[in-house]
PDB file of N, CA and C in Angstrom:
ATOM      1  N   UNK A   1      -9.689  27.583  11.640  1.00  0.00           N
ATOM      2  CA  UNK A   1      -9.734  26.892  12.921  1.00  0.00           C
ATOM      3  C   UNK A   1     -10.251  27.878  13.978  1.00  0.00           C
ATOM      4  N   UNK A   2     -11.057  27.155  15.138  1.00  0.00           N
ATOM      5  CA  UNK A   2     -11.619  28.277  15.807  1.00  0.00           C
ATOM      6  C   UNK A   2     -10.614  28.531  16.924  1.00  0.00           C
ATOM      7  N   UNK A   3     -11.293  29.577  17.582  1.00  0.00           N
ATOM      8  CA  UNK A   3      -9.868  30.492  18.653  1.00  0.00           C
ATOM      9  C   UNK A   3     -10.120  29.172  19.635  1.00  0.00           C
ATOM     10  N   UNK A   4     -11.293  28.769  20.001  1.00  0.00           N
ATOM     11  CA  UNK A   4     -11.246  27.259  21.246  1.00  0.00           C
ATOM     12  C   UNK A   4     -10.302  26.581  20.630  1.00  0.00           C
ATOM     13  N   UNK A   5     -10.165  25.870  19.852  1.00  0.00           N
ATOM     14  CA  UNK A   5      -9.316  24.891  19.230  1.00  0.00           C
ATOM     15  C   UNK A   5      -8.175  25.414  19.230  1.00  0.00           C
ATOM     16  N   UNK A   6      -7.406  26.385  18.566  1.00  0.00           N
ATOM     17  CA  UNK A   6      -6.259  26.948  18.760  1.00  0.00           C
ATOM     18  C   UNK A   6      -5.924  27.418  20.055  1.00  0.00           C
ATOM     19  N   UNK A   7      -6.532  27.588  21.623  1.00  0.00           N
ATOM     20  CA  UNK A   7      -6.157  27.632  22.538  1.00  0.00           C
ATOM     21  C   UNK A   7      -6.042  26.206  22.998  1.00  0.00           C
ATOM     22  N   UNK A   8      -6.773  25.413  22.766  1.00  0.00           N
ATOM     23  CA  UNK A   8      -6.110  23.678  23.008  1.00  0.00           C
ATOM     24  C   UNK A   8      -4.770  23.294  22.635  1.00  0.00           C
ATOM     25  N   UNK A   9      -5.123  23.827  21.358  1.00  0.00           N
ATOM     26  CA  UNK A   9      -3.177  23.116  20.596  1.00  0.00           C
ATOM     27  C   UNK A   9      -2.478  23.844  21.769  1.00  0.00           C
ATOM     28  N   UNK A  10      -2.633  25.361  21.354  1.00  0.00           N
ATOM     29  CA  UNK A  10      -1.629  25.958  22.379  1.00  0.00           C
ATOM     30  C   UNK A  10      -1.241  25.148  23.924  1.00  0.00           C
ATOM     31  N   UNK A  11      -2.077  25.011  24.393  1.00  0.00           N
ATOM     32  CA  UNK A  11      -2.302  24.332  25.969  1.00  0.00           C
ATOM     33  C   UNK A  11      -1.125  23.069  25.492  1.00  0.00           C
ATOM     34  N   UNK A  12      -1.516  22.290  24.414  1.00  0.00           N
ATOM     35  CA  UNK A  12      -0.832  20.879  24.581  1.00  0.00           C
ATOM     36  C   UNK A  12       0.614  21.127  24.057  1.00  0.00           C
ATOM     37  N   UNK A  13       0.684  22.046  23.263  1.00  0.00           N
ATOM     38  CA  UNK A  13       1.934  22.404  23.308  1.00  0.00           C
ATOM     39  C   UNK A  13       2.768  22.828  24.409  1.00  0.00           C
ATOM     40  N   UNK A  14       2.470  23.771  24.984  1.00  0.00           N
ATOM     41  CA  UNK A  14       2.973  24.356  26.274  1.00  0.00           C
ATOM     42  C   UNK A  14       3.490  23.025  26.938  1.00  0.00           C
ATOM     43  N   UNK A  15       2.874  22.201  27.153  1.00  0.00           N
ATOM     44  CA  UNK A  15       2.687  21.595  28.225  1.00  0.00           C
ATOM     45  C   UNK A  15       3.686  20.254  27.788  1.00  0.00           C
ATOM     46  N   UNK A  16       3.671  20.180  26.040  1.00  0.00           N
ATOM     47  CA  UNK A  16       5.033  18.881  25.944  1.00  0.00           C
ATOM     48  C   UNK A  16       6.176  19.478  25.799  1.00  0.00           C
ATOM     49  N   UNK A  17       6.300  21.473  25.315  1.00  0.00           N
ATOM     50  CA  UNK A  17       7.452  21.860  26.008  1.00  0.00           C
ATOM     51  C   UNK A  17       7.473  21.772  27.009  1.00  0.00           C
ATOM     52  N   UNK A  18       7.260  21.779  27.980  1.00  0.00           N
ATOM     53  CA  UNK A  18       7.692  21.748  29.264  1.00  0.00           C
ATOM     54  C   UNK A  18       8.234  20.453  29.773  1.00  0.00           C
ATOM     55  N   UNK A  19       7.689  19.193  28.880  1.00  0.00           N
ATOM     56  CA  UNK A  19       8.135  17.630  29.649  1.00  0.00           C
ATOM     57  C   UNK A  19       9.064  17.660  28.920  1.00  0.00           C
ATOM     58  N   UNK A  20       9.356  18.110  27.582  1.00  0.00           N
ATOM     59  CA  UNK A  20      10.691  17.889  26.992  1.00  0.00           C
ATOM     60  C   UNK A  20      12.176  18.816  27.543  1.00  0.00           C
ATOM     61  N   UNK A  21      11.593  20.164  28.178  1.00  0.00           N
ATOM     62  CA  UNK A  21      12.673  20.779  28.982  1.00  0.00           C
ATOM     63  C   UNK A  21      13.031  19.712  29.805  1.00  0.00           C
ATOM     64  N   UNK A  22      11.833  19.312  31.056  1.00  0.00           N
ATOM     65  CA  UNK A  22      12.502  18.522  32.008  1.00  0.00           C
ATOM     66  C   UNK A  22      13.415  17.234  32.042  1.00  0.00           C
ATOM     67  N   UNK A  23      12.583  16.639  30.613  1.00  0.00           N
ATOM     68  CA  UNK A  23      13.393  15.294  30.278  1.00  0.00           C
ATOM     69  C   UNK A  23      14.717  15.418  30.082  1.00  0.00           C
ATOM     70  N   UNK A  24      15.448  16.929  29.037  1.00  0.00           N
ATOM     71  CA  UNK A  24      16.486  17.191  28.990  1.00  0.00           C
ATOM     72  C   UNK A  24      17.049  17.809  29.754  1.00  0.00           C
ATOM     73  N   UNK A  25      16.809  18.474  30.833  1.00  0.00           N
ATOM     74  CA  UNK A  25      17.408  18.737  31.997  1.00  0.00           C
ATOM     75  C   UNK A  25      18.024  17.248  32.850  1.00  0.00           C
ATOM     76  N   UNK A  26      16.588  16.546  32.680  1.00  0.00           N
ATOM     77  CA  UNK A  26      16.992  15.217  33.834  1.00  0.00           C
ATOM     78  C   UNK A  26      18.206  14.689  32.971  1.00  0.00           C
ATOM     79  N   UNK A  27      18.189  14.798  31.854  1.00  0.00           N
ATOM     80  CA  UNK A  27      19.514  13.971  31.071  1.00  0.00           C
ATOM     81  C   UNK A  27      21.081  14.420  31.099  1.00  0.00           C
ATOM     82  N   UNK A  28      20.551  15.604  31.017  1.00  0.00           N
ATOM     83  CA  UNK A  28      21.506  16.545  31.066  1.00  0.00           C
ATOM     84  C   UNK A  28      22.049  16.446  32.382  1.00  0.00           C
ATOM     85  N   UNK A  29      21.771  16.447  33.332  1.00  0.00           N
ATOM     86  CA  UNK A  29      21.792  16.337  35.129  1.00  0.00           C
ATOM     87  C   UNK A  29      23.084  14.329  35.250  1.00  0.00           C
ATOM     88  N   UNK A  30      22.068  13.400  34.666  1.00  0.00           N
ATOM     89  CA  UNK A  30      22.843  12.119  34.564  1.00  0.00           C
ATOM     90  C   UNK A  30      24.003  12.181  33.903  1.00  0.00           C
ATOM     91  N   UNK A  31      24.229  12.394  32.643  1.00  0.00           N
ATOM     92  CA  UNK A  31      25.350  12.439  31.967  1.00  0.00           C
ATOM     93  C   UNK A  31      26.636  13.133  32.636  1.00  0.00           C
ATOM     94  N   UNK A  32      25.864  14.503  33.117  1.00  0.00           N
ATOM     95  CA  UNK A  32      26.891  15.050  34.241  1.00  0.00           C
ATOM     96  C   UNK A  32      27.823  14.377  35.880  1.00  0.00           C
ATOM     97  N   UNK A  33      26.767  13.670  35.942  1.00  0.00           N
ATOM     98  CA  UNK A  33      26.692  12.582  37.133  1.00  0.00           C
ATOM     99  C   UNK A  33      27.971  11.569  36.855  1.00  0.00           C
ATOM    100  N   UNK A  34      27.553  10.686  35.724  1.00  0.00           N
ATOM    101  CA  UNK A  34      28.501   9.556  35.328  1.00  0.00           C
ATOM    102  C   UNK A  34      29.445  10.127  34.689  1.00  0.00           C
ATOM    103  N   UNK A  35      29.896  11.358  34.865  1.00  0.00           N
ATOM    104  CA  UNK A  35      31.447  12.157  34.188  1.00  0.00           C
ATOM    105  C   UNK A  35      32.060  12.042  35.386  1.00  0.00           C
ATOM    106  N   UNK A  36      31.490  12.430  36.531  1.00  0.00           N
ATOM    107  CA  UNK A  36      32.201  12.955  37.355  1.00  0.00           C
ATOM    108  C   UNK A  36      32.397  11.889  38.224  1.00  0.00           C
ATOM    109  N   UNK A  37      31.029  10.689  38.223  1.00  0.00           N
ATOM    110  CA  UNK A  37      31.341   9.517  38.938  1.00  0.00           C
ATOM    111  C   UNK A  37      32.713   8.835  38.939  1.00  0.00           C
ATOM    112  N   UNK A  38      33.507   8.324  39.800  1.00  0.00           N
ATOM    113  CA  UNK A  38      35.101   7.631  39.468  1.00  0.00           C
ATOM    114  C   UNK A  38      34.887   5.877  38.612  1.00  0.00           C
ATOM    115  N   UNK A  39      35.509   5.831  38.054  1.00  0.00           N
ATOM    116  CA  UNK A  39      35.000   4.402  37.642  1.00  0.00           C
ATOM    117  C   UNK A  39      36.471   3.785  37.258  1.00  0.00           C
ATOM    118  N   UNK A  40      36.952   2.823  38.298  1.00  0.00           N
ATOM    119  CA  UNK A  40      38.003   2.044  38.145  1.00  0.00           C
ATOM    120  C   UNK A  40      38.058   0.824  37.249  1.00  0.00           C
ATOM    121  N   UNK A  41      36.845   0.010  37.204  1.00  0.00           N
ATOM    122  CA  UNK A  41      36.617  -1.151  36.085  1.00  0.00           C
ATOM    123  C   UNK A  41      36.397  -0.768  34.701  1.00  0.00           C
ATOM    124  N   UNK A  42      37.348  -1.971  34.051  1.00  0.00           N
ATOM    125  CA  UNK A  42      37.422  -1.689  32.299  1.00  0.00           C
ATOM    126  C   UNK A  42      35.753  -1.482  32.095  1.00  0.00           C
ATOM    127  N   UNK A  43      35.305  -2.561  32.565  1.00  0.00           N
ATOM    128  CA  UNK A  43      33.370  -3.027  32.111  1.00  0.00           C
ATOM    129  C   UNK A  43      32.446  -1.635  32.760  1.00  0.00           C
ATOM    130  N   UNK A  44      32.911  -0.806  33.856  1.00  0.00           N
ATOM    131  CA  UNK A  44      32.537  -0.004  34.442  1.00  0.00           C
ATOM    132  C   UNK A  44      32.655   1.138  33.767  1.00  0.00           C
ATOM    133  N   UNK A  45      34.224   1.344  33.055  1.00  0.00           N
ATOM    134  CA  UNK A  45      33.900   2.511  32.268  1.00  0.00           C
ATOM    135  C   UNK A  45      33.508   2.604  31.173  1.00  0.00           C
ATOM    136  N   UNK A  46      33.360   1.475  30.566  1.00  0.00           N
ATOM    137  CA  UNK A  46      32.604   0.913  28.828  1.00  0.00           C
ATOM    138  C   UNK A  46      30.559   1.165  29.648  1.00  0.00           C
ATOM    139  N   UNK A  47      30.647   0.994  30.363  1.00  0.00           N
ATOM    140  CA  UNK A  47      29.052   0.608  30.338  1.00  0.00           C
ATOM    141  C   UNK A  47      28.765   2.311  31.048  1.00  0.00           C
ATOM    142  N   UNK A  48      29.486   3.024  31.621  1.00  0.00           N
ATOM    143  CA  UNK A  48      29.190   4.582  32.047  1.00  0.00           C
ATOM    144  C   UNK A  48      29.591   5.849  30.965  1.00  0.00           C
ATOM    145  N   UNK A  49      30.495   4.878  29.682  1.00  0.00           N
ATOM    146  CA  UNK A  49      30.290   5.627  28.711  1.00  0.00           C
ATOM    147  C   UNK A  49      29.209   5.681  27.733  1.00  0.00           C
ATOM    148  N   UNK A  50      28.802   4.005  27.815  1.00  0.00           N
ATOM    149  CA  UNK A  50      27.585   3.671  26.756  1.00  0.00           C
ATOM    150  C   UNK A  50      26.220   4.626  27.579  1.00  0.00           C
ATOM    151  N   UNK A  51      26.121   4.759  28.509  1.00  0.00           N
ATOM    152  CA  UNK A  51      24.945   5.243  29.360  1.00  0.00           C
ATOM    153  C   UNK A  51      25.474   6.925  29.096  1.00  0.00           C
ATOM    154  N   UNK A  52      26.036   7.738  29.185  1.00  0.00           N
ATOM    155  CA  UNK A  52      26.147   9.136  28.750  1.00  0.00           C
ATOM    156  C   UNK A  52      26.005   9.163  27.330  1.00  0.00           C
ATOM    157  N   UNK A  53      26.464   8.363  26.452  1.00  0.00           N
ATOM    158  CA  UNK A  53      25.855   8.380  25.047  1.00  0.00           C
ATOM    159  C   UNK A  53      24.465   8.751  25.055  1.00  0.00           C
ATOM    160  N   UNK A  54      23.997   7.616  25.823  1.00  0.00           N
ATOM    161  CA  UNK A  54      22.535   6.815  25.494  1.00  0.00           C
ATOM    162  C   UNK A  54      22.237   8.374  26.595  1.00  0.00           C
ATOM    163  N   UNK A  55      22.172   9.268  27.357  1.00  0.00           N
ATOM    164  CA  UNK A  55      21.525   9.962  27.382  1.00  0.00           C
ATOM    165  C   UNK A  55      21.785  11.448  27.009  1.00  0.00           C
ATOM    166  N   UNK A  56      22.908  11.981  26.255  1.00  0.00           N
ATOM    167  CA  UNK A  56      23.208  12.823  25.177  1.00  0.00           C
ATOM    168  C   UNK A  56      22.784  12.445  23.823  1.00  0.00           C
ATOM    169  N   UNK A  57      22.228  10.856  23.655  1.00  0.00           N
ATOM    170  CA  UNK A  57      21.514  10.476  22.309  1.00  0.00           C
ATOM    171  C   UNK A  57      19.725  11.271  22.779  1.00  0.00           C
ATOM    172  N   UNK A  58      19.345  10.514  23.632  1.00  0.00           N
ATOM    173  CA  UNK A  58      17.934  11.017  23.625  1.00  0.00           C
ATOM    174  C   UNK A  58      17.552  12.492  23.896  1.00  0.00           C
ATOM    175  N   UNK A  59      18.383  13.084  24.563  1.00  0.00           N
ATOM    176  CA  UNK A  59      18.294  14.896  24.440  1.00  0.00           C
ATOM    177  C   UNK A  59      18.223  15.451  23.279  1.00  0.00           C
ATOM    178  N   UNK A  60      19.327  15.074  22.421  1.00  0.00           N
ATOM    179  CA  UNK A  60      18.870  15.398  21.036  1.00  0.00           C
ATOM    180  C   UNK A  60      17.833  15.065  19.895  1.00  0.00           C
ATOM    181  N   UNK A  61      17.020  13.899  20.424  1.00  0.00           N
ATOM    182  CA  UNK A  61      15.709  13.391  19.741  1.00  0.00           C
ATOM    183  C   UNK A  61      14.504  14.728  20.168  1.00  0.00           C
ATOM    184  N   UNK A  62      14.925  14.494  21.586  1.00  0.00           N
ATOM    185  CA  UNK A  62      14.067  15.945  22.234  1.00  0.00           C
ATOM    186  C   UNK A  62      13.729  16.979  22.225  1.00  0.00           C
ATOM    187  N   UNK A  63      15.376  17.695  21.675  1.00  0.00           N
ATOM    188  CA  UNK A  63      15.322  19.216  21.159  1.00  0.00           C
ATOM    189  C   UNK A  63      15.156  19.065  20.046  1.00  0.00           C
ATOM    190  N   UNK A  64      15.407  18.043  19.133  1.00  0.00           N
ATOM    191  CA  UNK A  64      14.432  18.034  17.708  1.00  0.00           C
ATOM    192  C   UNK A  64      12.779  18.561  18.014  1.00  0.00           C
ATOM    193  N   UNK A  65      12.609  17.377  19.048  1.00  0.00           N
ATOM    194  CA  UNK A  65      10.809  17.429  18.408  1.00  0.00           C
ATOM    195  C   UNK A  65      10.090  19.209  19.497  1.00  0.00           C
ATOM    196  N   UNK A  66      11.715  19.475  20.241  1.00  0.00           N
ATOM    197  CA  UNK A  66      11.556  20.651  21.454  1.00  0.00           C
ATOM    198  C   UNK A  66      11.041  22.147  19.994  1.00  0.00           C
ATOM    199  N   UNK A  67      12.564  21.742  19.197  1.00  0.00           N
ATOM    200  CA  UNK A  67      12.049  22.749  18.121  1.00  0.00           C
ATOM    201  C   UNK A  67      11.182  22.861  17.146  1.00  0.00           C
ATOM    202  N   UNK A  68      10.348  21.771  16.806  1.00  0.00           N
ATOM    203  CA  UNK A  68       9.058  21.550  16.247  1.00  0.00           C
ATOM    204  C   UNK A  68       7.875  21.972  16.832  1.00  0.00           C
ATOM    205  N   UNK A  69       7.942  21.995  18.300  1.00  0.00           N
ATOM    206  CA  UNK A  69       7.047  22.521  19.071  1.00  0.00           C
ATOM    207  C   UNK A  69       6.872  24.283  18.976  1.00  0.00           C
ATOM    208  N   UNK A  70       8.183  24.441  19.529  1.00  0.00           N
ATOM    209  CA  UNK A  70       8.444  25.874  19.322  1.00  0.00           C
ATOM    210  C   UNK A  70       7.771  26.232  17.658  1.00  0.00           C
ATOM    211  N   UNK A  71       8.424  25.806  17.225  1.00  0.00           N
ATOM    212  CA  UNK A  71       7.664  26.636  15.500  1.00  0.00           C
ATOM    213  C   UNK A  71       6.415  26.030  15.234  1.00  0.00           C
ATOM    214  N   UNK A  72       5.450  25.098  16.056  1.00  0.00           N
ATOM    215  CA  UNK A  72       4.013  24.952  15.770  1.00  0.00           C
ATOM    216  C   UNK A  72       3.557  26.306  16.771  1.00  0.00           C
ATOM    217  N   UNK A  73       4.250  26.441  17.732  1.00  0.00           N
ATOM    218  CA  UNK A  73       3.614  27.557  18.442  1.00  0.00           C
ATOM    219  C   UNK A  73       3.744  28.831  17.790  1.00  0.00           C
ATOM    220  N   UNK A  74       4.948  28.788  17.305  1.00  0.00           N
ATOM    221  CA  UNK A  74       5.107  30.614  16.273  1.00  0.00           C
ATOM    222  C   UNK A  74       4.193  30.476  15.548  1.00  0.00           C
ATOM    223  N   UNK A  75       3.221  29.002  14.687  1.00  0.00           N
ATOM    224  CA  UNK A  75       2.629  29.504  13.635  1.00  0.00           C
ATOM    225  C   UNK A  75       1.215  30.266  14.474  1.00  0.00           C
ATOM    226  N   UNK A  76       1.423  29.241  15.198  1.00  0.00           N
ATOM    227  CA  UNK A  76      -0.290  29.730  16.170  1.00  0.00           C
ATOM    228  C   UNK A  76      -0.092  31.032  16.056  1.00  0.00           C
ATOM    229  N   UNK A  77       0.906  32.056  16.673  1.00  0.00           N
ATOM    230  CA  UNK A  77       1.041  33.175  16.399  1.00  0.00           C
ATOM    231  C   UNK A  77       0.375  34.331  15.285  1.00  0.00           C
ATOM    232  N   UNK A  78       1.264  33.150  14.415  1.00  0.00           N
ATOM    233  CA  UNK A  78       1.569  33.747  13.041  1.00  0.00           C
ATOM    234  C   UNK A  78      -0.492  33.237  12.412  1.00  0.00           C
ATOM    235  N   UNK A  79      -1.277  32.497  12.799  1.00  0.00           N
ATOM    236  CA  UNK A  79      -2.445  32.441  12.551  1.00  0.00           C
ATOM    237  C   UNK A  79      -1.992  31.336  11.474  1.00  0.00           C
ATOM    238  N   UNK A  80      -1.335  30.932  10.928  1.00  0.00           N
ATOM    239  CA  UNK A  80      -0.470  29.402  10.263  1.00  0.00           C
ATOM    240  C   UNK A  80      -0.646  28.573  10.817  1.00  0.00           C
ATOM    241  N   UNK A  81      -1.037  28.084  12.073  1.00  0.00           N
ATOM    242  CA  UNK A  81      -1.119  26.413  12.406  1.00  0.00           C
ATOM    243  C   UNK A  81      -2.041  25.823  11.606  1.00  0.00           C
ATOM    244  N   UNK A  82      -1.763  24.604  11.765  1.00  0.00           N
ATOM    245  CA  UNK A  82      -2.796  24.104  10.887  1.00  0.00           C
ATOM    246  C   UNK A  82      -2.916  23.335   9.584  1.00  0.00           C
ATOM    247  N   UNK A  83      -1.733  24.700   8.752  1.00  0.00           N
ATOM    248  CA  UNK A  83      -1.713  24.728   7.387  1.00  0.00           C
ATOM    249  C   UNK A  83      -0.390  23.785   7.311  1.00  0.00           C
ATOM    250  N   UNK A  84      -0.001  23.427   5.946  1.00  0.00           N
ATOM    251  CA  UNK A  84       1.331  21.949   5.881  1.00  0.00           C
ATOM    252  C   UNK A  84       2.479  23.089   5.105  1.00  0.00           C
ATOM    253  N   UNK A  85       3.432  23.424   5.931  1.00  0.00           N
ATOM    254  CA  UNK A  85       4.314  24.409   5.513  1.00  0.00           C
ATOM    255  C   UNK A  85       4.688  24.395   4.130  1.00  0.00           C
ATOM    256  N   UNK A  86       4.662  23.044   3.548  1.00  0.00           N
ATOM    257  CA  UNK A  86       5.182  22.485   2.411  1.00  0.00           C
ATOM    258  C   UNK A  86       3.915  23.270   1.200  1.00  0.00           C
ATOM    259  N   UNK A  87       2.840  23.053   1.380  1.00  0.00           N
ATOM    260  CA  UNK A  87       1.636  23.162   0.118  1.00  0.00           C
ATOM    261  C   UNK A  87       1.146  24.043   0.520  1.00  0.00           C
ATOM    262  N   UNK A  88       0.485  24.098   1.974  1.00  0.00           N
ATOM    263  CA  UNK A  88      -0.238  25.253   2.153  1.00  0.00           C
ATOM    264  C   UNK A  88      -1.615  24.821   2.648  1.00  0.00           C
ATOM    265  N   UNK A  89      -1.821  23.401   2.610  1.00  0.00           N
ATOM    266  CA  UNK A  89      -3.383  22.704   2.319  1.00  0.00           C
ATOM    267  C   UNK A  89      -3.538  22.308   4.241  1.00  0.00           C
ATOM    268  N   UNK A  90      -4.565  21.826   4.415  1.00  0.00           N
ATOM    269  CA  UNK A  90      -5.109  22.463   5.658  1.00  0.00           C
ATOM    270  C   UNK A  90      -4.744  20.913   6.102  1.00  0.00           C
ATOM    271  N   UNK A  91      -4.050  20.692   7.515  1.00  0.00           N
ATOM    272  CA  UNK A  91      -3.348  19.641   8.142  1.00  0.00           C
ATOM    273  C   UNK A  91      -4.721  18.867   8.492  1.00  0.00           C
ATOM    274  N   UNK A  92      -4.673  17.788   8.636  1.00  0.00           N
ATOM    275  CA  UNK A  92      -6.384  16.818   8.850  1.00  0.00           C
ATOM    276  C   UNK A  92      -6.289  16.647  10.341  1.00  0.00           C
ATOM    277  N   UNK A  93      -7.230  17.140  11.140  1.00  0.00           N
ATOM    278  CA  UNK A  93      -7.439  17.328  12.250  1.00  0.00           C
ATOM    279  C   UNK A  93      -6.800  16.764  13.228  1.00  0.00           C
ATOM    280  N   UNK A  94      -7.207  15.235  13.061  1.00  0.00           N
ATOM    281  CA  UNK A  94      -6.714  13.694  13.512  1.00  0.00           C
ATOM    282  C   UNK A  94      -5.567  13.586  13.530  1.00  0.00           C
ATOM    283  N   UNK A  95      -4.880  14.501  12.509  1.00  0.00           N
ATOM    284  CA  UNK A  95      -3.344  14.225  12.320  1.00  0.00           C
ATOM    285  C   UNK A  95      -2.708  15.171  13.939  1.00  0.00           C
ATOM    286  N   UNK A  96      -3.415  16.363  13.639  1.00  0.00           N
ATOM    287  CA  UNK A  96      -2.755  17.685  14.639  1.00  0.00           C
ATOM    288  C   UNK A  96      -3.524  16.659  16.081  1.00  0.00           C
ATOM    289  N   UNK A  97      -4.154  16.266  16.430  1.00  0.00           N
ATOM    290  CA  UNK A  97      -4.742  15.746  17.445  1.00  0.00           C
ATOM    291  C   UNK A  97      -3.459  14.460  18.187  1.00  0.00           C
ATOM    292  N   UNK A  98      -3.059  13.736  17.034  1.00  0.00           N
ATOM    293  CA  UNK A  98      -2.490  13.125  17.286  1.00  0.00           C
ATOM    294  C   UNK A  98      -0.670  13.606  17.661  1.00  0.00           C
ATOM    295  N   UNK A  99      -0.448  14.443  16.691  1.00  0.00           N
ATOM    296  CA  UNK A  99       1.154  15.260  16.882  1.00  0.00           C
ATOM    297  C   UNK A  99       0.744  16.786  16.847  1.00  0.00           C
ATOM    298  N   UNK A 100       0.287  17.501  17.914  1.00  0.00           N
ATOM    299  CA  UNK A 100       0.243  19.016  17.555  1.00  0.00           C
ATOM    300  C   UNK A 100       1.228  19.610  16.826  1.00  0.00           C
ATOM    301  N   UNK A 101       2.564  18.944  16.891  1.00  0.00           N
ATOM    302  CA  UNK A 101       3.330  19.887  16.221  1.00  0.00           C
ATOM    303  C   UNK A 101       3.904  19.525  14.438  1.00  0.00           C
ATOM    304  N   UNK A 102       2.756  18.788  14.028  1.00  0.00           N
ATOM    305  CA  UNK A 102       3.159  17.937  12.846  1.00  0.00           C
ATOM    306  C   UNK A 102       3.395  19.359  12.117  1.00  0.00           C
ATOM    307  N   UNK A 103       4.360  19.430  11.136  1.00  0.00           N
ATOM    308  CA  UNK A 103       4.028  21.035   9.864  1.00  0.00           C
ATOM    309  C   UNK A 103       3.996  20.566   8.548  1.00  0.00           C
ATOM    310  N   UNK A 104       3.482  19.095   8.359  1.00  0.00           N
ATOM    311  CA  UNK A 104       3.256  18.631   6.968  1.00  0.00           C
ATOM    312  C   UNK A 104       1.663  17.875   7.248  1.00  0.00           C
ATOM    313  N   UNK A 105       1.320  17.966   5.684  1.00  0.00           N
ATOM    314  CA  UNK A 105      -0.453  17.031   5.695  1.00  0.00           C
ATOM    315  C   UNK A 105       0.492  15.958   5.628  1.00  0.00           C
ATOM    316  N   UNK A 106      -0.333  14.625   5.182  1.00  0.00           N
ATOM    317  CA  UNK A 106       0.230  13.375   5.407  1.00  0.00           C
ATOM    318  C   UNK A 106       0.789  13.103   4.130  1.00  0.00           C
ATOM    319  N   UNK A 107       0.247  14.074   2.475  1.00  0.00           N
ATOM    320  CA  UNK A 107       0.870  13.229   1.418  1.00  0.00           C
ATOM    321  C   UNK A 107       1.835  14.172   1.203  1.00  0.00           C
ATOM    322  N   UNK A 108       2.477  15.187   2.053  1.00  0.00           N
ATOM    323  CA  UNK A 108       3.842  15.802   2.161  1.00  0.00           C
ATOM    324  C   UNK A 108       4.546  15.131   2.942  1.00  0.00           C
ATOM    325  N   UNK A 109       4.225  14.510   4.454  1.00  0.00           N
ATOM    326  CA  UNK A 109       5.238  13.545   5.418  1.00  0.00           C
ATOM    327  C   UNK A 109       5.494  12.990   4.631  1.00  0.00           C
ATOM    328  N   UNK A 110       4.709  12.152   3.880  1.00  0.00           N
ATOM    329  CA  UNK A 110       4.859  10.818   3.128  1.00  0.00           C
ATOM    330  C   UNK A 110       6.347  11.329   1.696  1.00  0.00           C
ATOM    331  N   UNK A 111       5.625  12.329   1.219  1.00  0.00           N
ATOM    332  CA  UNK A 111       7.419  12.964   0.250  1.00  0.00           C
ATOM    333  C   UNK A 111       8.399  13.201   1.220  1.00  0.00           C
ATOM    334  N   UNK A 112       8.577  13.745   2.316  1.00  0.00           N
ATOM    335  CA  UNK A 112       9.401  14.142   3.381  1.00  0.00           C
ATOM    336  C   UNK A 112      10.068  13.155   3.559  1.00  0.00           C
ATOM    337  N   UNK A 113       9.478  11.501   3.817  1.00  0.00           N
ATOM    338  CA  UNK A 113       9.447  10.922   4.541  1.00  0.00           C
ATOM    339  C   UNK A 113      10.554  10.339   3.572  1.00  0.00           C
ATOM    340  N   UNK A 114      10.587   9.897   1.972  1.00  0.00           N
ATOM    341  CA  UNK A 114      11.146   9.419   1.086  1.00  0.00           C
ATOM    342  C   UNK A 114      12.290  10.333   0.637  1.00  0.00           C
ATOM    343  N   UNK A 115      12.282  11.966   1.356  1.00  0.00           N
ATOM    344  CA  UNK A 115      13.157  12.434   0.626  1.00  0.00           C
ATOM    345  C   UNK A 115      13.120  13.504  -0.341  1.00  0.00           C
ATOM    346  N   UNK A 116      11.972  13.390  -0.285  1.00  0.00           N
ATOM    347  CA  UNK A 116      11.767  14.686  -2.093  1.00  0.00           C
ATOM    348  C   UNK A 116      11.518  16.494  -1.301  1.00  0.00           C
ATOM    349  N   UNK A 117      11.058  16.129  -0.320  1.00  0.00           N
ATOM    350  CA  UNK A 117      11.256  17.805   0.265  1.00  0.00           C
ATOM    351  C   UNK A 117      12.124  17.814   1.578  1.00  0.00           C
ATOM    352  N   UNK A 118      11.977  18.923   2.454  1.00  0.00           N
ATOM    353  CA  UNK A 118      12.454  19.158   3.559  1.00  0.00           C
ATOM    354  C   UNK A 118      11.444  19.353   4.945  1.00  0.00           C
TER     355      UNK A 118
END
């Protein structure tokens, strides 16, 4: 892969760490909010607990795909992007275009996906 192209990934990486910090900050910020908010109604505190779930659920979807990012960027490092951690075989362009931080080709997602690797 050429150094232009690998300074792109880099760029788009950078840049969905950074919306995924903020997203989990902003979540992190609400959940804190509706703890501390007072809530006297039964329906009030069922629906301000379901809403701190629901945004301690999506933080953690976040720092999933937060730490996928992070280790597509170590490979850049490491001169590894690109490659499908699993085989070794070279990720299809379209794929990285579409998820920079994918670390499988598609007929490893596809075992991943069923179970047979990690």
């Amino acid at each position: 892969m050429q150094k232009k192209q690998m300074d792109d990934f880099k760029k788009k990486l950078e840049k969905k760490r950074k919306e995924i910090l903020a997203t989990i900050n902003s979540a992190r910020s609400a959940g804190e909010e509706s703890m501390v908010e007072e809530v006297k109604d039964v329906a009030d505190k069922a629906s301000s607990s379901y809403s701190r779930e629901l945004f301690y659920g999506l933080s953690d979807v976040e720092r999933r795909i937060l730490q996928l990012v992070e280790e597509a960027l170590a490979r850049i490092e490491t001169r590894m992007f690109g490659q499908c951690v699993h085989c070794g075989e070279k990720i299809q362009p379209r794929r990285l275009d579409a998820v920079p931080w994918a670390r499988h080709c598609i007929n490893c997602q596809e075992m991943q996906e069923k179970g047979f690797i990690k």
